[in-house]
N, C-alpha and C. Protein backbone atom coordinates (compact mmCIF):
# COMPACT_ATOMS: atom_id res chain seq x y z
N UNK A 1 7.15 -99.93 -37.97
CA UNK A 1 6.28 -98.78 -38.09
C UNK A 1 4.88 -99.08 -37.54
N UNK A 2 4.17 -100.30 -37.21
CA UNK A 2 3.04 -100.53 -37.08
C UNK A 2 3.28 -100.44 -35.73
N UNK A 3 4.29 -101.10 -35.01
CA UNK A 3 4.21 -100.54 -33.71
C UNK A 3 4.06 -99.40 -32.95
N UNK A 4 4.96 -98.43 -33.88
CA UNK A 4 4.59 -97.06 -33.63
C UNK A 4 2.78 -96.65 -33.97
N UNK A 5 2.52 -97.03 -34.66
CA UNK A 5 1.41 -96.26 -35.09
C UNK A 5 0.09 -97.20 -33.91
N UNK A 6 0.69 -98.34 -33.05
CA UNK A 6 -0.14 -99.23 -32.63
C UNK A 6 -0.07 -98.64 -31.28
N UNK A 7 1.01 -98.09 -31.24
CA UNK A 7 1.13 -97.64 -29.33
C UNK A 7 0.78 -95.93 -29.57
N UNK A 8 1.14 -95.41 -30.50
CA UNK A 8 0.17 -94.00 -30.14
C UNK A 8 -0.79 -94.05 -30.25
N UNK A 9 -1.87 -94.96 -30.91
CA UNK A 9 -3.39 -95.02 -30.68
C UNK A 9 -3.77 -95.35 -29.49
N UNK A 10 -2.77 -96.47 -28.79
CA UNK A 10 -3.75 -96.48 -27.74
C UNK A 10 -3.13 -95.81 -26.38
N UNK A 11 -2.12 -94.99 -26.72
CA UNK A 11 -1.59 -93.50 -25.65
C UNK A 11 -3.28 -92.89 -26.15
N UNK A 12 -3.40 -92.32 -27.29
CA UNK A 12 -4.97 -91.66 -27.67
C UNK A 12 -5.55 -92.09 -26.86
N UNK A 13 -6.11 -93.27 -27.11
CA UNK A 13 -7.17 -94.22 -26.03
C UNK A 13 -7.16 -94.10 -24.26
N UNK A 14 -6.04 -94.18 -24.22
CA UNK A 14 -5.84 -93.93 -22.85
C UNK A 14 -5.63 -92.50 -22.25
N UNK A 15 -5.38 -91.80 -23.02
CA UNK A 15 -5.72 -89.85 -23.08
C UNK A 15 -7.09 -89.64 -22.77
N UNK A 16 -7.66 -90.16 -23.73
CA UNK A 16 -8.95 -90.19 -23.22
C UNK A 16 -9.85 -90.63 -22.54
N UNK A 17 -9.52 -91.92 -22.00
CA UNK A 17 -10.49 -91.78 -20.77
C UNK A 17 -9.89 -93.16 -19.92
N UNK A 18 -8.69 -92.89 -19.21
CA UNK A 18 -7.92 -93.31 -18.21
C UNK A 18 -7.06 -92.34 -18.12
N UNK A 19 -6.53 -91.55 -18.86
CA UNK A 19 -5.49 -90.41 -17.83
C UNK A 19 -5.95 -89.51 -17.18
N UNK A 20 -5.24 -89.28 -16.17
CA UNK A 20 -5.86 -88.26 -15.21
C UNK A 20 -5.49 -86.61 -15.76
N UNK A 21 -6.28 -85.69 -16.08
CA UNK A 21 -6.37 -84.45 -16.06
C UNK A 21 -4.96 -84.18 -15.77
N UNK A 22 -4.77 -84.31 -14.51
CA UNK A 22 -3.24 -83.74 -14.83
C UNK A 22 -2.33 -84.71 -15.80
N UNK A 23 -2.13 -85.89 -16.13
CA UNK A 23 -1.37 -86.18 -17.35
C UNK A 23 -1.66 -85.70 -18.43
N UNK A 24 -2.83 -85.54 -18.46
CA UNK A 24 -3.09 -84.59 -19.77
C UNK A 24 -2.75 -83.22 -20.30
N UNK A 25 -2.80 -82.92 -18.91
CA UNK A 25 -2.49 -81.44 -19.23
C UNK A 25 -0.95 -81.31 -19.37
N UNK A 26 0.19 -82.58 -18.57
CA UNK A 26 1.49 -82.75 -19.04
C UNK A 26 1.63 -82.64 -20.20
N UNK A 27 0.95 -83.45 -20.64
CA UNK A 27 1.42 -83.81 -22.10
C UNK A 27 0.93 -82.84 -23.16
N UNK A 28 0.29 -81.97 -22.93
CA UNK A 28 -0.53 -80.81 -23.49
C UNK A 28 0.03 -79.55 -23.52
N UNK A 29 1.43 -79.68 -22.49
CA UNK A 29 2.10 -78.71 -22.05
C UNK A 29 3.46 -78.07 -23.17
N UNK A 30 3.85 -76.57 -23.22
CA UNK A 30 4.82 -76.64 -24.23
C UNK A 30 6.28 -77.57 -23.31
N UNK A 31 7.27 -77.79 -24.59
CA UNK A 31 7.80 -78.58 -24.38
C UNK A 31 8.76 -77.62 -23.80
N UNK A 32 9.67 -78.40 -22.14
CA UNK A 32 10.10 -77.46 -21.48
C UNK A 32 11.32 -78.59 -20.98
N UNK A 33 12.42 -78.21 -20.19
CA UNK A 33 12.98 -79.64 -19.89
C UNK A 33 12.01 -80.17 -18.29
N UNK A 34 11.44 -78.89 -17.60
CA UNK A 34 10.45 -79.41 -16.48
C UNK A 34 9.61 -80.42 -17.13
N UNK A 35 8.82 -79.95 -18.34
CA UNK A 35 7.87 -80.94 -18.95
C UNK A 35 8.17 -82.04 -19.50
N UNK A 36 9.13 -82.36 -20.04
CA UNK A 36 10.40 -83.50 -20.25
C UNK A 36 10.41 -84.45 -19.18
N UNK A 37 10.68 -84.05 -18.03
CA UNK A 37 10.99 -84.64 -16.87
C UNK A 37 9.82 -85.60 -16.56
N UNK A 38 8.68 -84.71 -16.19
CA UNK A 38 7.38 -84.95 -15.97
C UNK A 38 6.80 -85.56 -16.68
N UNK A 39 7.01 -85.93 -18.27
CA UNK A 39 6.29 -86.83 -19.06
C UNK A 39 6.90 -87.94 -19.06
N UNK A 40 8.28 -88.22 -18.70
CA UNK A 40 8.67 -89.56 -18.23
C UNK A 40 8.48 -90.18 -17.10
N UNK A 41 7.23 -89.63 -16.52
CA UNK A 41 6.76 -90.31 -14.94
C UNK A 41 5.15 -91.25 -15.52
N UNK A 42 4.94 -91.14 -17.13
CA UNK A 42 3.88 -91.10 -17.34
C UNK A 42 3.63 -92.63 -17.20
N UNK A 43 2.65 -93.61 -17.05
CA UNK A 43 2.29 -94.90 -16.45
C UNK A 43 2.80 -95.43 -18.48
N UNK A 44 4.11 -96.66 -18.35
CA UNK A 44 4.81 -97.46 -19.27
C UNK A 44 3.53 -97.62 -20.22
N UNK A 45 3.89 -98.78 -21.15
CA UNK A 45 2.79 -99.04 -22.40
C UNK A 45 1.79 -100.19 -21.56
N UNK A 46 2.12 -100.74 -20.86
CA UNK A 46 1.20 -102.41 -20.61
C UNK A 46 0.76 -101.58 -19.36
N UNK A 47 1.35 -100.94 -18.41
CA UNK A 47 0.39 -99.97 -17.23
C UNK A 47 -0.62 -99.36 -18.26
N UNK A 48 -0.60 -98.57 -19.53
CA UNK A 48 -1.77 -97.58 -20.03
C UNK A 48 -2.63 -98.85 -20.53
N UNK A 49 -2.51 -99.93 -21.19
CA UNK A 49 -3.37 -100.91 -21.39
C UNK A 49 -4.05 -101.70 -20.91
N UNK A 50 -3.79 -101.38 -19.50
CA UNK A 50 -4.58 -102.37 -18.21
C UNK A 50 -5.57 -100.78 -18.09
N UNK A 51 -4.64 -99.85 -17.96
CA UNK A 51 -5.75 -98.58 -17.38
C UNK A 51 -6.75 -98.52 -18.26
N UNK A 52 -7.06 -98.71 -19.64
CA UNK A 52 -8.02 -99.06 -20.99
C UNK A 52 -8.78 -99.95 -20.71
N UNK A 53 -8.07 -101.22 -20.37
CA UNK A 53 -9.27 -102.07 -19.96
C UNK A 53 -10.33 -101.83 -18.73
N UNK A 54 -9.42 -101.20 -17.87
CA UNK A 54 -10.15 -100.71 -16.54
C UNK A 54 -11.89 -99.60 -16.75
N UNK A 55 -10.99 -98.85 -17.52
CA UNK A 55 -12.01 -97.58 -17.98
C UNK A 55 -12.88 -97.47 -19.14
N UNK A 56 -11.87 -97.49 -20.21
CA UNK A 56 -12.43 -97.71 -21.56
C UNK A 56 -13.55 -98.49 -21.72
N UNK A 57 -14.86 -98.06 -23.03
CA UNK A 57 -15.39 -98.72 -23.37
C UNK A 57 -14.62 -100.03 -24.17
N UNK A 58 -15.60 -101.28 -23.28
CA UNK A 58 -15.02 -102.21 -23.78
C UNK A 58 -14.79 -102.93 -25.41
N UNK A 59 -15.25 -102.15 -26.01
CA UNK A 59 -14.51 -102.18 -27.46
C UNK A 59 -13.30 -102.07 -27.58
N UNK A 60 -13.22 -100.79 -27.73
CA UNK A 60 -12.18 -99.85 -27.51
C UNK A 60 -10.99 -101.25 -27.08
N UNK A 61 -10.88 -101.58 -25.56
CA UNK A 61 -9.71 -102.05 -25.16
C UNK A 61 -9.91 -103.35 -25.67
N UNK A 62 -11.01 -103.97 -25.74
CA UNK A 62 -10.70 -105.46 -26.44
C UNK A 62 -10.20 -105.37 -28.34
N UNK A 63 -10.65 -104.70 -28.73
CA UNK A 63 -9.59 -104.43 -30.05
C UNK A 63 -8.03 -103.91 -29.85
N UNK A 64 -8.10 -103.18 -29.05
CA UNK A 64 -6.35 -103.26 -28.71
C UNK A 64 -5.72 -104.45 -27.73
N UNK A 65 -6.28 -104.90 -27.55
CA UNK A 65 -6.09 -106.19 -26.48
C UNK A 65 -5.86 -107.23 -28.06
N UNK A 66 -6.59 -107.06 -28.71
CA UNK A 66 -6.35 -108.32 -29.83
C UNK A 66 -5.43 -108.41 -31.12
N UNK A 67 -5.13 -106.85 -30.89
CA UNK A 67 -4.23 -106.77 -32.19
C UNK A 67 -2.99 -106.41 -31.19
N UNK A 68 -2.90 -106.51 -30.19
CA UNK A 68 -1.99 -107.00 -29.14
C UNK A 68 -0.83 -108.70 -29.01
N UNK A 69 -2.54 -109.23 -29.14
CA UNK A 69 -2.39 -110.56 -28.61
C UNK A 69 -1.41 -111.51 -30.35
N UNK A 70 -1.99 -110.80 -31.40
CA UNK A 70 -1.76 -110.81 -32.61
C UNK A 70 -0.29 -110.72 -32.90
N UNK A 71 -0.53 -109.71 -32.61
CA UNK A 71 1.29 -108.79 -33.16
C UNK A 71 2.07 -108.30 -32.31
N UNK A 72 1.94 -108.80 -31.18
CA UNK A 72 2.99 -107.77 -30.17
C UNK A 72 4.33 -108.49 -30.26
N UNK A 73 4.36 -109.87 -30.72
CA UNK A 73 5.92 -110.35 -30.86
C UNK A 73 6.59 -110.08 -31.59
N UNK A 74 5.74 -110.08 -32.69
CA UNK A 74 6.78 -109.57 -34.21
C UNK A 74 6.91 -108.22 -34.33
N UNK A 75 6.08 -107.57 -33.59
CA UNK A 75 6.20 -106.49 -33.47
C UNK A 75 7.69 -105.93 -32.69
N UNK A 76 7.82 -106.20 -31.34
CA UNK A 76 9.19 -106.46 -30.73
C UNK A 76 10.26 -107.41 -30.79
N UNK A 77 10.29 -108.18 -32.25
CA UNK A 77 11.33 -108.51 -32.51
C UNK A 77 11.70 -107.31 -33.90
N UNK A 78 10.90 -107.02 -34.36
CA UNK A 78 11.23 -105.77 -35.47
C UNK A 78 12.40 -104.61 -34.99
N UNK A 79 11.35 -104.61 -33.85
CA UNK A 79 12.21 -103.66 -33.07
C UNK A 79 13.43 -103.60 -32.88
N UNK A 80 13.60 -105.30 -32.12
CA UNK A 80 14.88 -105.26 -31.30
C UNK A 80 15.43 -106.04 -32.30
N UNK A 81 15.61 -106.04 -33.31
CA UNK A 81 16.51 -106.65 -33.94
C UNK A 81 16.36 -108.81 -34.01
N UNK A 82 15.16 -108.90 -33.44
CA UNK A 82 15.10 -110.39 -33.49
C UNK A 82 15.04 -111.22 -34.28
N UNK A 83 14.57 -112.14 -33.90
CA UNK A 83 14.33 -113.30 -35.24
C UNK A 83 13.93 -112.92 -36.11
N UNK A 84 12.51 -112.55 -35.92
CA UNK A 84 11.71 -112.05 -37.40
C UNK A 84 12.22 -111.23 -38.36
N UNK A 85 13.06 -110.23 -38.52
CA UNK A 85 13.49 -109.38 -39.05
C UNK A 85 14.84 -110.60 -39.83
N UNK A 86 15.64 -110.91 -38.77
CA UNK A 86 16.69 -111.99 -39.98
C UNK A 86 16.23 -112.92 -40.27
N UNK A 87 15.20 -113.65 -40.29
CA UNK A 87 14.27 -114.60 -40.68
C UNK A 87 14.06 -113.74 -42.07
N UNK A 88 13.31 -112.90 -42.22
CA UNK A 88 12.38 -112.05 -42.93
C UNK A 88 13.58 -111.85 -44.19
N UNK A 89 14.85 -111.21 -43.69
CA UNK A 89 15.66 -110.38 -44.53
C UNK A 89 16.57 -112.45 -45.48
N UNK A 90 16.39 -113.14 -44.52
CA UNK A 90 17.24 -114.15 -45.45
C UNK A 90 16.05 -115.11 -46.17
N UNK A 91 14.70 -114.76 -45.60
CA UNK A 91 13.86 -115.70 -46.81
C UNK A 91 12.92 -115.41 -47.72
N UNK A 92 13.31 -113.47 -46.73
CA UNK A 92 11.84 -112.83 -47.90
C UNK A 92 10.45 -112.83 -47.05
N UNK A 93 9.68 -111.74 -47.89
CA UNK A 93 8.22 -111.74 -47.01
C UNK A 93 7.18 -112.29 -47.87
N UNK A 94 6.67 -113.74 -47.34
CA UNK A 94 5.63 -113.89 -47.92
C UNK A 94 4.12 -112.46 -48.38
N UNK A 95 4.08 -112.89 -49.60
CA UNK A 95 2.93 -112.22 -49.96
C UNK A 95 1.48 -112.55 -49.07
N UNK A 96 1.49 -113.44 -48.50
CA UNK A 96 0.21 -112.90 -47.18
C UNK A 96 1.03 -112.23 -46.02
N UNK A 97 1.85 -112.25 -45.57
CA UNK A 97 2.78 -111.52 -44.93
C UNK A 97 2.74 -110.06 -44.75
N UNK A 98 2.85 -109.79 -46.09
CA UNK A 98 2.87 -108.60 -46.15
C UNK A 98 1.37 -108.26 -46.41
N UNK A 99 0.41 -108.72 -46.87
CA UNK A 99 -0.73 -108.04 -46.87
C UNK A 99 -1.33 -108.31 -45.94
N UNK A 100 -1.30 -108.65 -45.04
CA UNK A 100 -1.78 -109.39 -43.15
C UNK A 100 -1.31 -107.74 -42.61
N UNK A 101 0.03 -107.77 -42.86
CA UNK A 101 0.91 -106.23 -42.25
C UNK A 101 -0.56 -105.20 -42.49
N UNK A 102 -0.47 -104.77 -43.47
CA UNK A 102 -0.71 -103.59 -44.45
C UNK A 102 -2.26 -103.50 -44.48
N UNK A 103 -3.24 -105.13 -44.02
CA UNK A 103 -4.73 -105.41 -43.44
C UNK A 103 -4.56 -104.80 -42.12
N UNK A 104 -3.51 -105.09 -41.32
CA UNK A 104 -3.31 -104.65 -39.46
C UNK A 104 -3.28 -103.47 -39.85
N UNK A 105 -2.54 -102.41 -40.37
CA UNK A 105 -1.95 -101.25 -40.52
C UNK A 105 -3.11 -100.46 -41.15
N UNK A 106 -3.84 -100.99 -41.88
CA UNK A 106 -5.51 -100.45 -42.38
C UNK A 106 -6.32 -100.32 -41.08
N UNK A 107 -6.32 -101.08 -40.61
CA UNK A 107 -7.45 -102.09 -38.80
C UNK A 107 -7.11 -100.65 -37.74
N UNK A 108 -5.46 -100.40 -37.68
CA UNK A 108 -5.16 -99.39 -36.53
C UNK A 108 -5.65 -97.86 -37.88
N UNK A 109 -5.72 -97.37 -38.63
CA UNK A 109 -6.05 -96.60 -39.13
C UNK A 109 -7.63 -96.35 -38.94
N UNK A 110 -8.04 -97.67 -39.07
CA UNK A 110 -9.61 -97.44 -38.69
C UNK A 110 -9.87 -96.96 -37.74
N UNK A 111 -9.36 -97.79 -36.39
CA UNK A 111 -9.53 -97.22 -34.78
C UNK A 111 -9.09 -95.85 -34.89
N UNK A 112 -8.21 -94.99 -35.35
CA UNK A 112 -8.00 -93.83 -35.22
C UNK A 112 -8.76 -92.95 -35.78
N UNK A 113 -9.50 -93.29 -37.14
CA UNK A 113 -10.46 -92.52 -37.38
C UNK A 113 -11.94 -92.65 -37.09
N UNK A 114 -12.07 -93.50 -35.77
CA UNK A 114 -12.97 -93.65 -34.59
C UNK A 114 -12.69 -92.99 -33.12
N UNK A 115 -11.51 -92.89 -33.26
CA UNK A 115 -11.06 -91.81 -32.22
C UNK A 115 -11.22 -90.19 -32.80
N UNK A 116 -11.22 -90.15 -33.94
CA UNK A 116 -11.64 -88.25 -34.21
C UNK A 116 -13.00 -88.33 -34.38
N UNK A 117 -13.56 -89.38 -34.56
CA UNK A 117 -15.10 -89.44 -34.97
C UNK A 117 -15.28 -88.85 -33.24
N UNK A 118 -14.91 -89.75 -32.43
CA UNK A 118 -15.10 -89.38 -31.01
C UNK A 118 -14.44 -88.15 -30.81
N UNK A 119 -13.70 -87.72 -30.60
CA UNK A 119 -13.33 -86.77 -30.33
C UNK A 119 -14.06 -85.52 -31.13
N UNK A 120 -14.50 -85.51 -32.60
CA UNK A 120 -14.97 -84.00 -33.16
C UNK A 120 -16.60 -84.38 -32.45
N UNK A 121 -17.05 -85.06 -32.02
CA UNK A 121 -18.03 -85.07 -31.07
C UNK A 121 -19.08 -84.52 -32.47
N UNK A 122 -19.73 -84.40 -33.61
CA UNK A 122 -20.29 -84.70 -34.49
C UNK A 122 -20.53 -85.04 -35.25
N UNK A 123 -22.18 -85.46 -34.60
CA UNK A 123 -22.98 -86.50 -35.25
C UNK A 123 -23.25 -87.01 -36.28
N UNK A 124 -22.91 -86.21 -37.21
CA UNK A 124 -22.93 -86.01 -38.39
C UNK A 124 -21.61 -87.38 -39.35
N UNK A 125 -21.17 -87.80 -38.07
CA UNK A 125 -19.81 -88.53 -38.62
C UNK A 125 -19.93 -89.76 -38.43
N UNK A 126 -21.19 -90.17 -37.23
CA UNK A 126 -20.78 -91.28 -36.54
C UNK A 126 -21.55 -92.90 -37.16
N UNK A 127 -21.65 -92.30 -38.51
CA UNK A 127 -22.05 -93.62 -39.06
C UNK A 127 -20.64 -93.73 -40.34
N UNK A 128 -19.78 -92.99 -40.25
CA UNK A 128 -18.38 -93.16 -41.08
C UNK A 128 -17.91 -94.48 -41.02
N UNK A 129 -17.21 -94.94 -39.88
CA UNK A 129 -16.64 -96.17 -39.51
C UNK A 129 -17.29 -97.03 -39.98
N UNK A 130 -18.72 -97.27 -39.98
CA UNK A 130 -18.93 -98.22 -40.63
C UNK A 130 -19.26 -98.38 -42.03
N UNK A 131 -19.68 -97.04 -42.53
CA UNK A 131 -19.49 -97.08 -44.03
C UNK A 131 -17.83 -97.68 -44.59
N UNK A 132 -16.96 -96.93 -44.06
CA UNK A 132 -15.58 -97.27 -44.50
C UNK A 132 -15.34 -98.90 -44.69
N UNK A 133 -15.82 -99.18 -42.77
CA UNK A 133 -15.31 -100.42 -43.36
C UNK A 133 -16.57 -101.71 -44.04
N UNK A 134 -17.40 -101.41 -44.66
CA UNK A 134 -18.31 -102.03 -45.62
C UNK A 134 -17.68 -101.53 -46.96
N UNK A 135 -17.27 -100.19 -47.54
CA UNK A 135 -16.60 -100.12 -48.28
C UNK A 135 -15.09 -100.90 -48.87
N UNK A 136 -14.42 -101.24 -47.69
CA UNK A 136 -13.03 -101.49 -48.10
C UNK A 136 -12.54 -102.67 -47.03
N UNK A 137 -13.63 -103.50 -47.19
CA UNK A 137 -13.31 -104.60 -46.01
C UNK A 137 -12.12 -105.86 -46.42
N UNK A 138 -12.44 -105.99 -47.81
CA UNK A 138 -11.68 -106.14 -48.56
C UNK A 138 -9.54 -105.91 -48.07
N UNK A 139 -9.40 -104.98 -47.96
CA UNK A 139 -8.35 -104.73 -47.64
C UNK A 139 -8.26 -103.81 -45.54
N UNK A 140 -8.99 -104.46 -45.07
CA UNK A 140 -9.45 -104.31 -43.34
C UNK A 140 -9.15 -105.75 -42.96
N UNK A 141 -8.55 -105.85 -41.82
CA UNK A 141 -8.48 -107.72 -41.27
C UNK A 141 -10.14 -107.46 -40.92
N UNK A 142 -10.38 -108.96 -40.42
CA UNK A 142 -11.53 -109.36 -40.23
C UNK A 142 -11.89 -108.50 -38.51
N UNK A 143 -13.63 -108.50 -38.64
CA UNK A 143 -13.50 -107.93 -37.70
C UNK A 143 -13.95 -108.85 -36.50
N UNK A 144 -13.88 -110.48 -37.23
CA UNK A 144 -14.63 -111.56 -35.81
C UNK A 144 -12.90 -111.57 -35.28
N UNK A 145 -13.19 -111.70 -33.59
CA UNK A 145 -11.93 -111.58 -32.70
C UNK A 145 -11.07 -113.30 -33.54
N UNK A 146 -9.81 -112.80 -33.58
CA UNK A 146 -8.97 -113.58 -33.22
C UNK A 146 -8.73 -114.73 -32.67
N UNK A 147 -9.26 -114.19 -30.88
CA UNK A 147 -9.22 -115.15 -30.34
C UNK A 147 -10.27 -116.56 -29.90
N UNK A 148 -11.05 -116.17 -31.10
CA UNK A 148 -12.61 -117.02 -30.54
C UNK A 148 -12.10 -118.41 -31.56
């Protein structure tokens, strides 16, 4: 589930400012089997994450770049049925395990409610994100990178 919720944020991200007007307006379109067709021409997941880094403010793509660099394996072994998952199911999930999950799964919740902060375009909002996470950092992963 975190994968899901990790790759439509940054389809969001990349909606907004790497797709071109007309993908947008594809994907904006009612659902038709023409529009069907046409939204499977749309640039894969690692093409929209290079286009993020390209465009995007560099926040933006270096936080998805890191909870990338983080979780993208276990993430696609969840998926596909890999190790992690029969690992997981014959020894159990450690209790940091699961609250590491459920800290990531807080982290992409944040970015998304930095994407409506951006998107409702008032001002009135744009000191939220950081109230939230001074409020509840506690249960937020950390926000020094990963990779340093």
């Amino acid at each position: 589930m975190v994968r899901l919720q990790y790759e439509a944020l940054t389809r969001s991200v990349w909606l907004l400012y790497a797709a071109t007007d007309l993908q947008v307006e594809t994907l904006g379109s009612p659902l038709t089997l023409e529009a069907e067709h046409a939204a499977k021409k749309m640039p894969m997941f690692a093409a929209m994450l290079n286009q993020i880094v390209e465009k995007a403010p560099e926040q933006a793509s270096s936080m998805l770049l890191n909870f990338k660099e983080v979780n993208y394996h276990a993430m696609n072994s969840f998926v596909h049925s890999g190790i992690h998952p029969l690992r997981r199911h014959a020894e159990g999930y450690p209790a940091v395990l699961v609250q590491d999950v459920l800290r990531n799964s807080n982290g992409l919740n944040m970015m998304t409610l930095q994407m409506g902060v951006i998107l409702s375009g008032d001002p009135r909002f744009y000191g939220a994100i950081r109230t939230v996470q001074d409020e509840f950092n506690q249960i937020l992963p950390s926000l020094a990178s990963p990779l340093n």
